[in-house]
Protein backbone atom coordinates (compact mmCIF):
# COMPACT_ATOMS: atom_id res chain seq x y z
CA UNK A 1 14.70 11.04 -16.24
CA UNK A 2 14.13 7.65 -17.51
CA UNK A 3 10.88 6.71 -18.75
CA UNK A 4 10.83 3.29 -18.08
CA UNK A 5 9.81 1.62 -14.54
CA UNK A 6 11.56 -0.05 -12.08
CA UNK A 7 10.29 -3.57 -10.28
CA UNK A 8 11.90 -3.69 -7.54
CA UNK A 9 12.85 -7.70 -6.51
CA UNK A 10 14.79 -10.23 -4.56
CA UNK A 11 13.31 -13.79 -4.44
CA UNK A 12 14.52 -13.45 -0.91
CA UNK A 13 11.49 -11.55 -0.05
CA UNK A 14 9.51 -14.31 0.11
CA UNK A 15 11.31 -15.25 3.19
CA UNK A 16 9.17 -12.69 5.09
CA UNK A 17 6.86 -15.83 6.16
CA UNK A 18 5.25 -15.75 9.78
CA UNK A 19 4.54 -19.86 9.42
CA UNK A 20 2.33 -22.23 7.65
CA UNK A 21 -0.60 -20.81 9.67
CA UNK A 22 -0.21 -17.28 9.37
CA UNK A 23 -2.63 -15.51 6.48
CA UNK A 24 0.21 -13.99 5.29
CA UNK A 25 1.41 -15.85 3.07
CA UNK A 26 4.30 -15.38 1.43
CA UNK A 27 2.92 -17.51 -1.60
CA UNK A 28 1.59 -14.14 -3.00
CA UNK A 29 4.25 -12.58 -3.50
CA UNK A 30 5.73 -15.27 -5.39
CA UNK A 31 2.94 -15.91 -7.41
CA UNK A 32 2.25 -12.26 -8.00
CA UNK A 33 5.96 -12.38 -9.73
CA UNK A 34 5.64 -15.27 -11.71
CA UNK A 35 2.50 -13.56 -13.29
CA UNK A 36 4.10 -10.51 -14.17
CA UNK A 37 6.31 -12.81 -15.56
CA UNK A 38 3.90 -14.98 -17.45
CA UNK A 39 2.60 -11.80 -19.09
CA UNK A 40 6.02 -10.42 -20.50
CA UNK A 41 5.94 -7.38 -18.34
CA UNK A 42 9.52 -7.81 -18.01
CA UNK A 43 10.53 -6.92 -21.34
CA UNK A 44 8.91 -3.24 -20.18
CA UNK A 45 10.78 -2.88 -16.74
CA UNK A 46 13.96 -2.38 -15.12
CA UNK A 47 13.80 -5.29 -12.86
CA UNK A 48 15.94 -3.94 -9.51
CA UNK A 49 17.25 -5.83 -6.75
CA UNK A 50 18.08 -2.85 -3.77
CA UNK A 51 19.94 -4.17 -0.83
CA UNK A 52 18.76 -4.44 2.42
CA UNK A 53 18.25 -1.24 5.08
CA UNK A 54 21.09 -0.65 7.42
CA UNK A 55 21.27 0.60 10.79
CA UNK A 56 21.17 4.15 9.37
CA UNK A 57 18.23 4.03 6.94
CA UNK A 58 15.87 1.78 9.80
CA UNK A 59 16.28 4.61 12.26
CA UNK A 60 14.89 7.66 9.95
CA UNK A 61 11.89 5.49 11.79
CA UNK A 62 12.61 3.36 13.79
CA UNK A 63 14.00 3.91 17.25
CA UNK A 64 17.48 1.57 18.00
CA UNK A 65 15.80 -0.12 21.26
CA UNK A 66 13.46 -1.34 18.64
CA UNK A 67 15.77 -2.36 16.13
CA UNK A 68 17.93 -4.33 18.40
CA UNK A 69 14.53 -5.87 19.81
CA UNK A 70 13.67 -7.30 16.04
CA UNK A 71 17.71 -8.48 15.72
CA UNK A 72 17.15 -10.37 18.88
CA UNK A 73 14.07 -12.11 17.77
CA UNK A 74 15.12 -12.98 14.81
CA UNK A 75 18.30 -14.86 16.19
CA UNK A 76 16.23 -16.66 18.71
CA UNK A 77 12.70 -16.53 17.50
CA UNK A 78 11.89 -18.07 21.22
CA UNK A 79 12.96 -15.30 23.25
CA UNK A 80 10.23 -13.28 21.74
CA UNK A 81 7.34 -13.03 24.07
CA UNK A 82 5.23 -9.52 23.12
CA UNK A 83 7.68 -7.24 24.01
CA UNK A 84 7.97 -4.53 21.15
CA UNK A 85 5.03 -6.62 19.66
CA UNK A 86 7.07 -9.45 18.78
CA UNK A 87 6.01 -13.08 19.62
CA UNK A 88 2.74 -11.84 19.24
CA UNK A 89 0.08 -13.78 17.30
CA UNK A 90 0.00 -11.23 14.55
CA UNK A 91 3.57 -10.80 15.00
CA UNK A 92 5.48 -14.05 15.11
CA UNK A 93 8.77 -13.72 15.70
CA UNK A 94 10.25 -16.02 12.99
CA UNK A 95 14.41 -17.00 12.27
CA UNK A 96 16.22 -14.22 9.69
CA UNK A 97 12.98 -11.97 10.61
CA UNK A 98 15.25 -8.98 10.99
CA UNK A 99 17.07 -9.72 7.53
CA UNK A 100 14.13 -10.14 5.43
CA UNK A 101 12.09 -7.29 7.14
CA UNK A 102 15.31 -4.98 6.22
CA UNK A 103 15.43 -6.41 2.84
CA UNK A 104 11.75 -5.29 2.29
CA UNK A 105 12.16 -2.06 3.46
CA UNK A 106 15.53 -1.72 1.41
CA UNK A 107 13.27 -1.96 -1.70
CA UNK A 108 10.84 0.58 -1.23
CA UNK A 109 13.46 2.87 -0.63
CA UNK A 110 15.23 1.95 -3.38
CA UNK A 111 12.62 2.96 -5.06
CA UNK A 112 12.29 6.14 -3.97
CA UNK A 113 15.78 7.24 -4.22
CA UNK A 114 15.40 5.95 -7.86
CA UNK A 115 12.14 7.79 -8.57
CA UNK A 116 13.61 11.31 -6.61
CA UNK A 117 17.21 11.10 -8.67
CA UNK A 118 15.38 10.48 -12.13
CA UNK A 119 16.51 6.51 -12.55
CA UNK A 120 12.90 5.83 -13.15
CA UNK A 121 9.75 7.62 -13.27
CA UNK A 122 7.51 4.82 -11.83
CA UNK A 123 8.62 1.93 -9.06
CA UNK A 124 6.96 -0.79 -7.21
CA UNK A 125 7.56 -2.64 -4.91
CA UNK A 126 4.82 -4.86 -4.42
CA UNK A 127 6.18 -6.94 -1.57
CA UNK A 128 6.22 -3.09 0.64
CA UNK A 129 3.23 -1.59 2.07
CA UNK A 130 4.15 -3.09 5.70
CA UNK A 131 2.15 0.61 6.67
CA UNK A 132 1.32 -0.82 10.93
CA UNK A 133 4.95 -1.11 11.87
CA UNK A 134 5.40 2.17 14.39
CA UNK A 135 8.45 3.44 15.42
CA UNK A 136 8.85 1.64 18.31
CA UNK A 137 6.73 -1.38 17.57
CA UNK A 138 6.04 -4.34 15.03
CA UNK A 139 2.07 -4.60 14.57
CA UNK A 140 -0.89 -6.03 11.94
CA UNK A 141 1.77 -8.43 10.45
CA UNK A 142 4.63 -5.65 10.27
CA UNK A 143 7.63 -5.52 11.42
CA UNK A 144 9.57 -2.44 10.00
CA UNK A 145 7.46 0.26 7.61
CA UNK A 146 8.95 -0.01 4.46
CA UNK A 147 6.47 3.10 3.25
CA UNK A 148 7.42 5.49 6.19
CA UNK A 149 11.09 4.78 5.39
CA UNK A 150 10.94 5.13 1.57
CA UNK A 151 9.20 9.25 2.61
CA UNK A 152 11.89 9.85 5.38
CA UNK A 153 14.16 8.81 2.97
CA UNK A 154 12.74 11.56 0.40
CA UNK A 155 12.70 14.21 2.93
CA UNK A 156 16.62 12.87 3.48
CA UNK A 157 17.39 13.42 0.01
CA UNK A 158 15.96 17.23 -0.12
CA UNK A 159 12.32 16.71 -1.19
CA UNK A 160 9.93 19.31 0.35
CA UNK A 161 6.14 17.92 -0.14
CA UNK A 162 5.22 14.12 -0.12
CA UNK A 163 1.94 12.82 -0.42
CA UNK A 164 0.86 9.08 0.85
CA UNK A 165 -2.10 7.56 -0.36
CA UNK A 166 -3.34 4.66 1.30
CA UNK A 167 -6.06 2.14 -0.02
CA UNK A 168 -5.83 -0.77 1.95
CA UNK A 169 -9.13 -1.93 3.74
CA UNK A 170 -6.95 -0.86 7.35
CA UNK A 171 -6.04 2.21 8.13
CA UNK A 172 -2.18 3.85 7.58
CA UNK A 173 -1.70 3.86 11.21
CA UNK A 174 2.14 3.75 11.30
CA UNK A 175 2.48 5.85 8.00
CA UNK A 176 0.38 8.69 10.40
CA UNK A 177 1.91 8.32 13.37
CA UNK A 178 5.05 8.93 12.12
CA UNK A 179 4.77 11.97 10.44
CA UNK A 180 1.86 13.01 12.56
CA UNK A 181 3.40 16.83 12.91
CA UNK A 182 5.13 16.79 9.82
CA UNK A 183 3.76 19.25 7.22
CA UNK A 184 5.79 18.41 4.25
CA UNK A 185 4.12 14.69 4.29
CA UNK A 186 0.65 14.86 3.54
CA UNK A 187 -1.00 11.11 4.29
CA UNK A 188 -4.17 10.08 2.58
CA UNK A 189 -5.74 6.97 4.06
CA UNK A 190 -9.57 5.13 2.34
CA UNK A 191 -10.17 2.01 5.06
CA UNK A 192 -13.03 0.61 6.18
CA UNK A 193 -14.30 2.58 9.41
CA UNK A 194 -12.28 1.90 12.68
CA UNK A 195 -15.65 0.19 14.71
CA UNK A 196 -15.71 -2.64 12.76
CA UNK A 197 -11.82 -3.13 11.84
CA UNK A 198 -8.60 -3.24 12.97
CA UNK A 199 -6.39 -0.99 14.03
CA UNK A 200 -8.92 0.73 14.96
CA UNK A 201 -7.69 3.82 14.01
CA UNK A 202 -8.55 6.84 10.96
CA UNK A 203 -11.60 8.48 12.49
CA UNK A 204 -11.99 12.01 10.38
CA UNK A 205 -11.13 13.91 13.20
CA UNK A 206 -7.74 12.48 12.79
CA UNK A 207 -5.98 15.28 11.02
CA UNK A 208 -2.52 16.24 12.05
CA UNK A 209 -0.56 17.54 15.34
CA UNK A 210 -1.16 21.51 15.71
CA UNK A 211 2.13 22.05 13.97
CA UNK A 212 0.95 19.81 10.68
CA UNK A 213 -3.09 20.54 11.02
CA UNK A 214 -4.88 18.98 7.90
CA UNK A 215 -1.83 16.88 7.22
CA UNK A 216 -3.91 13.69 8.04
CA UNK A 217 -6.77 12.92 5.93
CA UNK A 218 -8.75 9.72 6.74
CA UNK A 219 -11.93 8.32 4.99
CA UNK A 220 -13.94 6.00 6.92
CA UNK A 221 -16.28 3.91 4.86
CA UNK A 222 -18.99 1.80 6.32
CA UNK A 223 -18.52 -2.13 5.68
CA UNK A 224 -19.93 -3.34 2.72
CA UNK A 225 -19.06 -0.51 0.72
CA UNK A 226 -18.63 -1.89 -2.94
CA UNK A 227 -17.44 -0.53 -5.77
CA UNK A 228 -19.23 2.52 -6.35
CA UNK A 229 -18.90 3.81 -3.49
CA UNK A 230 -15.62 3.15 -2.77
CA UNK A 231 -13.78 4.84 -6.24
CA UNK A 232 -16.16 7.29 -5.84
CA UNK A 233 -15.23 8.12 -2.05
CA UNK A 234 -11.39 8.50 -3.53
CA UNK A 235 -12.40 10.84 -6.56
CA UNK A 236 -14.39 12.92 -4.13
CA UNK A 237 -11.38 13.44 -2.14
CA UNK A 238 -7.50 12.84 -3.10
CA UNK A 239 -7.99 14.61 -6.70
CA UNK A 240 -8.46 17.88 -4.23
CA UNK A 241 -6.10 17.54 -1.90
CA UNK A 242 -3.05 16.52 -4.44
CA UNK A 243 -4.28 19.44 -6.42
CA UNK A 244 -3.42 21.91 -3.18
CA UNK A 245 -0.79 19.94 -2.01
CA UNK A 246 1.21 19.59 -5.13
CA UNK A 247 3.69 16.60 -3.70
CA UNK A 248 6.98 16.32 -5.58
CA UNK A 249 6.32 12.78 -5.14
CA UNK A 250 3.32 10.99 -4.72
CA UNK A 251 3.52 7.36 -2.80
CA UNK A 252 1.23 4.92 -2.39
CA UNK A 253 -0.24 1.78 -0.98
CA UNK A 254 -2.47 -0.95 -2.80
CA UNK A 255 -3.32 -3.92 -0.39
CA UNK A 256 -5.66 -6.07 -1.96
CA UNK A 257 -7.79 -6.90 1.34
CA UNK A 258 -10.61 -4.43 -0.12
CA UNK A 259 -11.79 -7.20 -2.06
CA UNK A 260 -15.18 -8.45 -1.31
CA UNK A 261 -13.29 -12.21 -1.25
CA UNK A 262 -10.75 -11.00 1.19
CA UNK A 263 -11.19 -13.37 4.68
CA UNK A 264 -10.04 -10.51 6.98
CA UNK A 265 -11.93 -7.43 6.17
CA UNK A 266 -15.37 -6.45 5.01
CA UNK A 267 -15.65 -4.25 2.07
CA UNK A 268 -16.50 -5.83 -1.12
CA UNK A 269 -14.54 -4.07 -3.66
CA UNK A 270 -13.55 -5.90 -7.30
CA UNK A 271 -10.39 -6.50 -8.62
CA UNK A 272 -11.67 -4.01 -11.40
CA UNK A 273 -12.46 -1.33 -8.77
CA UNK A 274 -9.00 -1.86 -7.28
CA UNK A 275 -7.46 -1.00 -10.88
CA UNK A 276 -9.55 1.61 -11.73
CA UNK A 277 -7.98 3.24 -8.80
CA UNK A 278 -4.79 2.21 -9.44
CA UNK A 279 -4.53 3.59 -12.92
CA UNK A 280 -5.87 7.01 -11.22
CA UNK A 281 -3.09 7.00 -8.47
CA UNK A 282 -1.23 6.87 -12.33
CA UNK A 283 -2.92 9.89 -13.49
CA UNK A 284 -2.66 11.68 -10.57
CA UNK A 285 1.36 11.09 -10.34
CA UNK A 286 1.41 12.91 -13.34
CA UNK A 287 -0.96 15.86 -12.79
CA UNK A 288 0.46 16.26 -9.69
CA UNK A 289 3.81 15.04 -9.21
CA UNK A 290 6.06 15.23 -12.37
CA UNK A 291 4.89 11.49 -12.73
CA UNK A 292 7.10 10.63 -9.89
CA UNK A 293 5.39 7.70 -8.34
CA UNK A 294 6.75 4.81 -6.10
CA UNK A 295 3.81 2.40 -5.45
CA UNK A 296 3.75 0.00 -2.86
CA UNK A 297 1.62 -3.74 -2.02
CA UNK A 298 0.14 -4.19 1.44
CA UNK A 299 -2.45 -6.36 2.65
CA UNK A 300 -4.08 -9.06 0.62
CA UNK A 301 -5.23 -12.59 1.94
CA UNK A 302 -7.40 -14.23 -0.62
CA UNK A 303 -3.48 -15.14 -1.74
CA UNK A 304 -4.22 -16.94 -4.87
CA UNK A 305 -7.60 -14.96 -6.95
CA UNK A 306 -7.07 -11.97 -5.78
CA UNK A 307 -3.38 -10.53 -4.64
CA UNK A 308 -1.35 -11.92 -7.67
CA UNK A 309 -4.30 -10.59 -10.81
CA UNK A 310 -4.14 -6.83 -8.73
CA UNK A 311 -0.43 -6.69 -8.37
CA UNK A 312 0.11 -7.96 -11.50
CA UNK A 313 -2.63 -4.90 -13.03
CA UNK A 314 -0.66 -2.67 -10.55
CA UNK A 315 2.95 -3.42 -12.18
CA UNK A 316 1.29 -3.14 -15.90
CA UNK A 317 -0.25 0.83 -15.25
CA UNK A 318 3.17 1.69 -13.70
CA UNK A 319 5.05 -0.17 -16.99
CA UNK A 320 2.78 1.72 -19.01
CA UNK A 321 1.52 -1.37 -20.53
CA UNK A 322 -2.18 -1.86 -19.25
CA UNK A 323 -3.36 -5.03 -19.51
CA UNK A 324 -7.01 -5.94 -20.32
CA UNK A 325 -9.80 -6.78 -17.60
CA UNK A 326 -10.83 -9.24 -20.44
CA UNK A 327 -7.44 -10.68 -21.00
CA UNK A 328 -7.02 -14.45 -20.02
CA UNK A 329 -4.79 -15.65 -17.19
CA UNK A 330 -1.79 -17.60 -19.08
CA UNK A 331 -2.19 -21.03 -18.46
CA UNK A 332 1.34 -21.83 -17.51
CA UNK A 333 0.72 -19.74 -14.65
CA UNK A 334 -2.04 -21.38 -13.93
CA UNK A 335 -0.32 -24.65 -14.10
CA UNK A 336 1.85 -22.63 -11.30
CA UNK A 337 -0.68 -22.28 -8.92
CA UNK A 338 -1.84 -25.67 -8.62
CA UNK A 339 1.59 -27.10 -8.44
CA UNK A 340 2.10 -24.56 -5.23
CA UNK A 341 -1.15 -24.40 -3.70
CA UNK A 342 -3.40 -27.36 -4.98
CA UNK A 343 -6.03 -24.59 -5.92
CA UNK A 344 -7.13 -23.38 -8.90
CA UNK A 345 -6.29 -20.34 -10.34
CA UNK A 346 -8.78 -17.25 -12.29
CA UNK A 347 -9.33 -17.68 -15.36
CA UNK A 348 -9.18 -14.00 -16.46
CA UNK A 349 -8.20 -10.34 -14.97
CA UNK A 350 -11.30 -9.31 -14.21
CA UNK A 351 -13.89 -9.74 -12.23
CA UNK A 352 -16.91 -9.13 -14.62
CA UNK A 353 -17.57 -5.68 -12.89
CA UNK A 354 -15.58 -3.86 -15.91
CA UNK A 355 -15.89 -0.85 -16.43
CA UNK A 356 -16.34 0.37 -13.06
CA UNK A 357 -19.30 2.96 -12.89
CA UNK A 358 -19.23 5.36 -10.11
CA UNK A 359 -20.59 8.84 -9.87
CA UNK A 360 -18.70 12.02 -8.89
CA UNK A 361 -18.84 14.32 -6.05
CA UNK A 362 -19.49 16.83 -8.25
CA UNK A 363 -23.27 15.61 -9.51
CA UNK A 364 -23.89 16.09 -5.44
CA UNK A 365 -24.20 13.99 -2.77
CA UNK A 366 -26.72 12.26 -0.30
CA UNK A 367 -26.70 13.13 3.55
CA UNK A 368 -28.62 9.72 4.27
CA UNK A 369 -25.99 7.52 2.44
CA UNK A 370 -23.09 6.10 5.06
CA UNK A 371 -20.50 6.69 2.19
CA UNK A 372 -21.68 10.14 1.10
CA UNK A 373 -21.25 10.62 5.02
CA UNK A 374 -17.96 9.39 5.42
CA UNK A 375 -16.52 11.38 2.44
CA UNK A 376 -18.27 14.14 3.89
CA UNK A 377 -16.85 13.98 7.28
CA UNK A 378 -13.33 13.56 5.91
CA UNK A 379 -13.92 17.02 3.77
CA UNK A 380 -15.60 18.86 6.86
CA UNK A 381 -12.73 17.73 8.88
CA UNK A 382 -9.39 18.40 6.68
CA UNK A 383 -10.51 20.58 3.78
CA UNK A 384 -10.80 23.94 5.54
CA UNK A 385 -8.00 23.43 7.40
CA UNK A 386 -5.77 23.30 3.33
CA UNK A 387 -7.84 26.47 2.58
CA UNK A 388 -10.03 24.33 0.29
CA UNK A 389 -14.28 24.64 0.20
CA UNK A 390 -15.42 21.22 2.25
């Protein structure tokens, strides 16, 4: 197996852009590459360009009504009016939509296949992560779900236990509902809690069909959990799990929106907090899964301080070349981001808040506290069901 990582690329990814209105904006990705760039991380990865997801890949997931719906939109963008949730406000349907979605998706499973045959030990994709896109549906700004295709794709190719951890502020919806009774994908999902956020979805009692029971593990957390609370609420419960689970591979999802500057969500999470987990999901590939790890983007919105510097961390742990909370920004890159976007750019990696301090489930916990309660629930709710002391 190669040691080395794989980026997986194609400047045509940025064409994934629902308009000049949309928060999505495809500006992130694009500056998230130029600063892996701008740090050299390039001389320490395989950069990969996978091609796009035919007909056969899409419908390990997606359902051909649905597939045809998204080719049909994205020759006449106009004819889409809700159906399939396209046309939608979250969901504009938008000229080449099917190509670019397809392209997306091709990369994260690219990047499994490369991770499962022993090309690489470590890929991202950081444009991936499109975890709301169901089967039959396009939702949250998603149109197909790279991260559901990159597992059916390793259950394709012979692999027996996946795990999917998810730590974007909104909850894996699509990621779950597709392998909802599947036992050999266990899905691991940290949002913040379903009354206050869209989808709506990831209660604790969420935790599998009959046939799968305790395959679905969601955490909850209250709005306004910070930092603390929030790597502590993933120590207290995906070390576990992995540890019973023992995945082949382990995927997972990083959207940004956690951060306490994001405009669309309400946890306030640093960009320290956000790699403190990320070099964990790291440690835990290894421990767990042979090191085989295929990370993935997501959500993200504060598009210029925040996506690029956690993407950009995100790349470095998988390259094995960690870069300093401390370290400053380059300033041709910021030069970059006012030439794009007219704003300025950080000024360093970090927010101030490193290192993170959090304490661990295993000092105790407080009944009274909402995120002591929402790890809790999560444990009562899966743990016994894996055999494992909630």
């Amino acid at each position: 197996m190669s040691g080395r990582a794989q980026l997986m690329w194609d400047e045509a990814v940025t064409g994934y852009d629902f308009g000049p209105e949309h928060p999505m904006d495809p500006v992130r990705l694009a500056l998230t590459r130029s600063l892996i760039n701008a740090f050299g991380l390039d001389r320490d990865l395989d950069v990969v360009a996978a091609k796009r997801a035919g007909e056969s890949t899409l419908g390990l997931v997606h359902r051909e009504d649905y597939v045809d719906a998204v080719k049909a939109a994205s020759a006449d963008p106009a004819s889409a009016r809700g159906a399939y949730g396209l046309g939608t406000e979250d969901d504009p349907a938008f000229a080449g939509m099917h190509e670019v979605s397809a392209l997306i998706a091709g990369q994260s499973v690219g990047a499994a296949e490369s991770v499962w045959q022993g090309d690489a030990l470590h890929a991202v994709n950081f444009a991936g992560g499109l975890h709301h896109a169901m089967p039959g549906s396009a939702a949250g700004f998603c149109v197909y779900n790279d991260a559901s295709l990159a597992i059916a794709r390793l259950l394709e190719l012979g692999a027996e236990r996946v795990a999917y951890v998810d730590v974007d502020v909104h909850h894996g919806d699509g990621v779950q509902a597709t392998f909802w009774d599947d036992p050999r994908v266990l899905t691991i999902s940290l949002h913040e809690h379903p009354r206050t956020l869209f989808p709506g979805t990831g209660w604790p009692e969420e935790t599998g069909a009959d046939s799968a029971a305790g395959s679905a593990v969601n955490v909850a957390l209250p709005a306004g959990t910070g930092d603390a609370g929030w790597v502590r609420a993933f120590h207290a419960v995906v070390p576990e799990l992995l540890a019973e689970f023992r995945p082949q591979v382990l995927v997972t999802q990083h959207g940004a929106d956690t951060h306490f500057e994001d405009p669309l969500a309400h946890l306030a999470v640093s960009l320290d907090a956000q790699r403190a987990v990320q070099v964990a999901c790291h440690e835990l590939a290894h421990a767990y899964a042979d090191g085989r790890w295929v990370a993935l983007g997501g959500g993200g919105y504060a598009v210029v301080d925040v996506v690029p510097r956690s993407w950009t961390h995100l790349v470095a742990v998988a390259a094995g070349r960690e870069i300093e909370p401390s370290a400053e920004v380059p300033e041709g890159w910021r030069r970059e981001v006012f030439a794009r976007t007219r704003m300025l750019g950080p000024g360093r990696m970090t927010d101030g808040r490193w290192p993170v301090g959090w304490r661990g489930w295993d000092e105790g916990y407080d009944p009274a506290d909402r995120v002591d309660q929402a790890v809790l629930a999560a444990r009562r709710a899966v743990f016994p069901l894996r055999g494992l002391l909630a």
